[in-house]
Protein backbone atom coordinates (compact mmCIF):
# COMPACT_ATOMS: atom_id res chain seq x y z
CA UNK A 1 126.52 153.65 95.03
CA UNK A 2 123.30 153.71 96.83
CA UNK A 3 122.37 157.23 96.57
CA UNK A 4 123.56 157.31 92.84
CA UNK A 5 121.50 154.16 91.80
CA UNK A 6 118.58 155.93 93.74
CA UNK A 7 118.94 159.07 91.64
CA UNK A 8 119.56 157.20 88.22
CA UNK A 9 116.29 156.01 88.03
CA UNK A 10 114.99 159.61 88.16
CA UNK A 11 117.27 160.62 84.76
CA UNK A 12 114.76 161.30 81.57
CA UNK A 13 116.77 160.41 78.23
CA UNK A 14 114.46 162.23 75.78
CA UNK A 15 113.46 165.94 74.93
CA UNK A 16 110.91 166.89 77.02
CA UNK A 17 111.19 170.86 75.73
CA UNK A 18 109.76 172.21 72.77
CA UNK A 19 112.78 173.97 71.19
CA UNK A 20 114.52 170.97 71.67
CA UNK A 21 112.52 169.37 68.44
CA UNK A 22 112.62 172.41 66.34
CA UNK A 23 115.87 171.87 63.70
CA UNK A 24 117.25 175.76 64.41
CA UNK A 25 116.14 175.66 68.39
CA UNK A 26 113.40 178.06 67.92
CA UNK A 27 112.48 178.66 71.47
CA UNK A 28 116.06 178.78 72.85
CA UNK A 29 117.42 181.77 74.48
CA UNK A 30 119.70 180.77 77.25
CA UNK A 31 122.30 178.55 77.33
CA UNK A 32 124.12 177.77 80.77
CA UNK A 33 127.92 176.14 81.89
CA UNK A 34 129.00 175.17 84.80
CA UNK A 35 133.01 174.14 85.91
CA UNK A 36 134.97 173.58 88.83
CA UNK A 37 138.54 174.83 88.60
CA UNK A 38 140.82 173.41 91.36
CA UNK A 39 144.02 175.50 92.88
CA UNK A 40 147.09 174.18 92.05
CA UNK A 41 148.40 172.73 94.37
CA UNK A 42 145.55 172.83 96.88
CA UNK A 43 142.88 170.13 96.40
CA UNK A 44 140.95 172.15 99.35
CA UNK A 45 139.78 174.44 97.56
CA UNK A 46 138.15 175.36 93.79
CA UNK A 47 136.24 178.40 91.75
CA UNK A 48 132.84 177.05 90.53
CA UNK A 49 131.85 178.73 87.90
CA UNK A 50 128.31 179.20 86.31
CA UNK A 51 127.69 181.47 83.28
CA UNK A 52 124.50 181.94 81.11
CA UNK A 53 124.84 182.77 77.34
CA UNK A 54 122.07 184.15 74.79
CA UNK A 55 120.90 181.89 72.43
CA UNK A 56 122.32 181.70 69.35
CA UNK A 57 124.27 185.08 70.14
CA UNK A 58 126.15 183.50 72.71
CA UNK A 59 126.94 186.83 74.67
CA UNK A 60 127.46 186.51 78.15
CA UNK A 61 124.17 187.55 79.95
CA UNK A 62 124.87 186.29 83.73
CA UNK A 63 128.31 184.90 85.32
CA UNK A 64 128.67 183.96 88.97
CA UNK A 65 132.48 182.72 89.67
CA UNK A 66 133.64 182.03 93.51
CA UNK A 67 135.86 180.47 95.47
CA UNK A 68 134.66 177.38 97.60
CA UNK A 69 135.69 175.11 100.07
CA UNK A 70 136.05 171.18 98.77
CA UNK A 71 135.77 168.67 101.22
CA UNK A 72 135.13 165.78 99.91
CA UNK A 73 138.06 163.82 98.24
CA UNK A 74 138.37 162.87 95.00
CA UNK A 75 137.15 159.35 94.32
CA UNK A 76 136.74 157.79 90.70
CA UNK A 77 133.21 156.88 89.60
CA UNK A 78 131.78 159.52 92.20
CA UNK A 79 133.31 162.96 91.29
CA UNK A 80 129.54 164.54 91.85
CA UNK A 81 129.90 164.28 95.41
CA UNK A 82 132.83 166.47 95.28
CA UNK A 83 131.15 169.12 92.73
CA UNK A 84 127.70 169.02 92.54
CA UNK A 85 126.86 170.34 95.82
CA UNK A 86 128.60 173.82 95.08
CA UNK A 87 126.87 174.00 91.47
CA UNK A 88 123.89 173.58 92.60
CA UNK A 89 123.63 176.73 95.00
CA UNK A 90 124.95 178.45 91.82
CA UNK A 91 122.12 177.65 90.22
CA UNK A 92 120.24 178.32 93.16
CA UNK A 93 121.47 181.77 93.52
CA UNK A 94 120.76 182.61 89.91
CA UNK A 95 116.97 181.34 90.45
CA UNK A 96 116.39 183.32 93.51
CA UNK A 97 118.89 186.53 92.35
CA UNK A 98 118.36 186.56 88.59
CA UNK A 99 115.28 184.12 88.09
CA UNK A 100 114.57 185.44 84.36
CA UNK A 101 118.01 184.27 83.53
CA UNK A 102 117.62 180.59 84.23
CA UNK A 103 119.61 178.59 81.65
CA UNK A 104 117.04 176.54 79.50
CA UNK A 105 119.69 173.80 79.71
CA UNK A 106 123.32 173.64 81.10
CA UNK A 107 126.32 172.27 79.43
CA UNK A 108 128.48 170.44 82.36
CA UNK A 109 132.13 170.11 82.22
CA UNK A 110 132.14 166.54 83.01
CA UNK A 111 130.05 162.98 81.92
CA UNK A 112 126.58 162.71 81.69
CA UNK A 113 125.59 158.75 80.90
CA UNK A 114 129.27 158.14 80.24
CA UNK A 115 129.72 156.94 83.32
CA UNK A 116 130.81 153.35 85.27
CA UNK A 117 127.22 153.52 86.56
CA UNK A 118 125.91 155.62 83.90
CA UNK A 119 125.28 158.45 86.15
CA UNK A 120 127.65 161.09 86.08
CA UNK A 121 128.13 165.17 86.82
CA UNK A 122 125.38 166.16 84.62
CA UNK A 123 123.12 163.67 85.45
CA UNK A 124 123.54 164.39 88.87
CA UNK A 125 123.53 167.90 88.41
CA UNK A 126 120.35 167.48 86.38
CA UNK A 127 118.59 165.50 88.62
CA UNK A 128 119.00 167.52 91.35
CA UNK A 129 117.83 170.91 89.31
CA UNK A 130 115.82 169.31 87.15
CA UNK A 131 116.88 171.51 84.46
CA UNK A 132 118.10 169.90 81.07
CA UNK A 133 121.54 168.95 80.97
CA UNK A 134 124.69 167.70 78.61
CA UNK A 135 128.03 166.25 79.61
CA UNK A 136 130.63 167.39 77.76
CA UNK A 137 134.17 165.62 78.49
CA UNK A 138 137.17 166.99 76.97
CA UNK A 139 138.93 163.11 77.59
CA UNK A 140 137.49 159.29 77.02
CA UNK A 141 135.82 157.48 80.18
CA UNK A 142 136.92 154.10 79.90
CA UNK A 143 133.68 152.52 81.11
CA UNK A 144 131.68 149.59 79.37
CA UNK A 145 134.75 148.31 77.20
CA UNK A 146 135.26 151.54 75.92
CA UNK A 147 139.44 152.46 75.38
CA UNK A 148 141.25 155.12 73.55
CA UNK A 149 142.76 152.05 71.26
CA UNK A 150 144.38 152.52 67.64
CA UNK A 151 141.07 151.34 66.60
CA UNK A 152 139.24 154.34 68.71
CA UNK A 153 142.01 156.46 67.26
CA UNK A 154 141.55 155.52 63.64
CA UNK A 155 137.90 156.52 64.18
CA UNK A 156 138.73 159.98 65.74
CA UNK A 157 141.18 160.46 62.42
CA UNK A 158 138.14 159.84 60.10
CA UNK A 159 136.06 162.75 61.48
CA UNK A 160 137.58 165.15 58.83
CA UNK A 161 135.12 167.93 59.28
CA UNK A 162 133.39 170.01 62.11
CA UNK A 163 129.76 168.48 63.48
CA UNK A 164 131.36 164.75 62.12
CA UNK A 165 130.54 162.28 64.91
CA UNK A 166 130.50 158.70 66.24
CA UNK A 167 128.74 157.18 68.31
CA UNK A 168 130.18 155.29 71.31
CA UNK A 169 128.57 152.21 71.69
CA UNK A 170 129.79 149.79 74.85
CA UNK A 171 130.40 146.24 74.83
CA UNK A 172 127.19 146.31 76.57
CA UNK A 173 125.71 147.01 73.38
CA UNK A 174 124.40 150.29 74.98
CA UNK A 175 125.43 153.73 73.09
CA UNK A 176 126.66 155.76 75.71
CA UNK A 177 127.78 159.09 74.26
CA UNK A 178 129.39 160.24 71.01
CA UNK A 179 132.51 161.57 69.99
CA UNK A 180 131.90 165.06 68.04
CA UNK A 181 134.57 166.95 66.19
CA UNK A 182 133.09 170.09 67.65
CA UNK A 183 135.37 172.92 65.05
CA UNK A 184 137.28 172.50 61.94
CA UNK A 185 140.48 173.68 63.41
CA UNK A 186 140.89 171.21 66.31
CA UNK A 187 141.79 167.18 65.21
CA UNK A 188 140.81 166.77 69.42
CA UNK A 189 137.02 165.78 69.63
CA UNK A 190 134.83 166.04 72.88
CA UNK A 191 132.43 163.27 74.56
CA UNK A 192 129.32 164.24 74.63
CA UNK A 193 126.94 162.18 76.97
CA UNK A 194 123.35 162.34 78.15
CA UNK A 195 122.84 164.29 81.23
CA UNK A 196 118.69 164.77 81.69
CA UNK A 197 116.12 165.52 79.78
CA UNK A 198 117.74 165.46 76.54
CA UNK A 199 118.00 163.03 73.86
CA UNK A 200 121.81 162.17 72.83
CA UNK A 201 120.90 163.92 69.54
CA UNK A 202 119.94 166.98 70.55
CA UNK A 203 122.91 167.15 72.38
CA UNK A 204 125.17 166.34 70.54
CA UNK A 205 123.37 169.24 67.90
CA UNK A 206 123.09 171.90 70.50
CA UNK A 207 127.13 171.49 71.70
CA UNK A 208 128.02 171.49 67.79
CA UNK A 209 125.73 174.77 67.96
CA UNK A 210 127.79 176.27 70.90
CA UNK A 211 131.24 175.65 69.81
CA UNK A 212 133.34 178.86 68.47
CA UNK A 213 136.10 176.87 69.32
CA UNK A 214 136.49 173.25 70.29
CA UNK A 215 134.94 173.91 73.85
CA UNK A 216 131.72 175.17 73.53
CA UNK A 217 131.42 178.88 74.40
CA UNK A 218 129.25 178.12 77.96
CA UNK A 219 131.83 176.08 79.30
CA UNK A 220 135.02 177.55 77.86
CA UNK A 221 133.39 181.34 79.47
């Protein structure tokens, strides 16, 4: 809790790139995701995954998939201890390997500000690379009040068409991601949170941006 609280105060909620402010991303070439698949059956031991995309192509420029060693366990509220480590030498690898291919930003299959201490995967992730990053959860956190009640339900319903999206505001007060029908042909919407050095609305522009399917392409490569 320490060591998270530490970091959080280092997390930037705003653009701080150019393209980020221009409406068609003018600027924007490369587009990274990271995931950790786990083995069935064998918590021990995952693929981590990073792949870069052009931008607004989306062809597959870079893709680094291995197998790695997990040792720590799995504990709610801190799953970045478990993955972060591993996506960061990813990263690292591209930089020193590949260093003209370094994502602009990096879509994270996981939470960003959605999060019991509002700092989670890809704002750890981001901190630690200090490279732009979105969560993008495929399920609801319940954090801050938030529940996948009828009433939450009734509100995915109304998002009839693709880029529709509400936001998801805490009984904090505090809006900590939104819910995005992210394609036309899937009624299942994604939770996109702040990870670093983005503002919620860019986000939640660039994943609509990425998706040729309900996952956006980065993460679903």
């Amino acid at each position: 809790r320490r060591e998270q609280a530490r970091l959080r105060a280092s997390v930037v909620e705003e653009d701080t790139e150019p393209w980020q402010k221009e409406p068609q991303f003018a600027g924007l070439h490369r587009v990274g995701g990271v995931d950790l698949s786990y083995c069935k059956g064998d918590e021990s031991r995952a693929c981590a995954s990073l792949v870069v995309l052009s931008y607004p192509a989306l062809e597959v420029l870079y893709q680094d998939c291995r197998m790695v060693p997990v040792t720590a366990p799995y504990v709610a509220g801190f799953l970045a201890f478990r993955e972060v480590p591993v996506l960061v030498e990813a990263v690292q690898r591209l930089q020193q390997e590949e260093p003209q291919l370094q994502p602009q930003v990096l879509l994270v299959d996981g939470n960003g500000l959605l999060h019991p201490r509002g700092f989670g995967t890809a704002c750890h992730l981001g901190v630690l690379t200090d490279l732009p990053c979105i969560g993008v959860a495929k399920n609801l956190l319940h954090v801050d009040g938030l529940a996948r009640d009828e009433l939450h339900r009734e509100q995915v319903r109304s998002l009839q068409r693709s880029g529709e999206a509400f936001p998801l505001t805490g009984t904090s007060g505090k809006v900590l991601g939104m819910v995005l029908r992210s394609h036309s042909n899937s009624s299942r919407p994604l939770y996109v949170s702040v990870g670093h050095r983005v503002s919620l609305g860019t986000a939640v522009r660039l994943v609509r941006a990425c998706c040729r399917f309900r996952i956006p392409e980065p993460i679903r490569q």
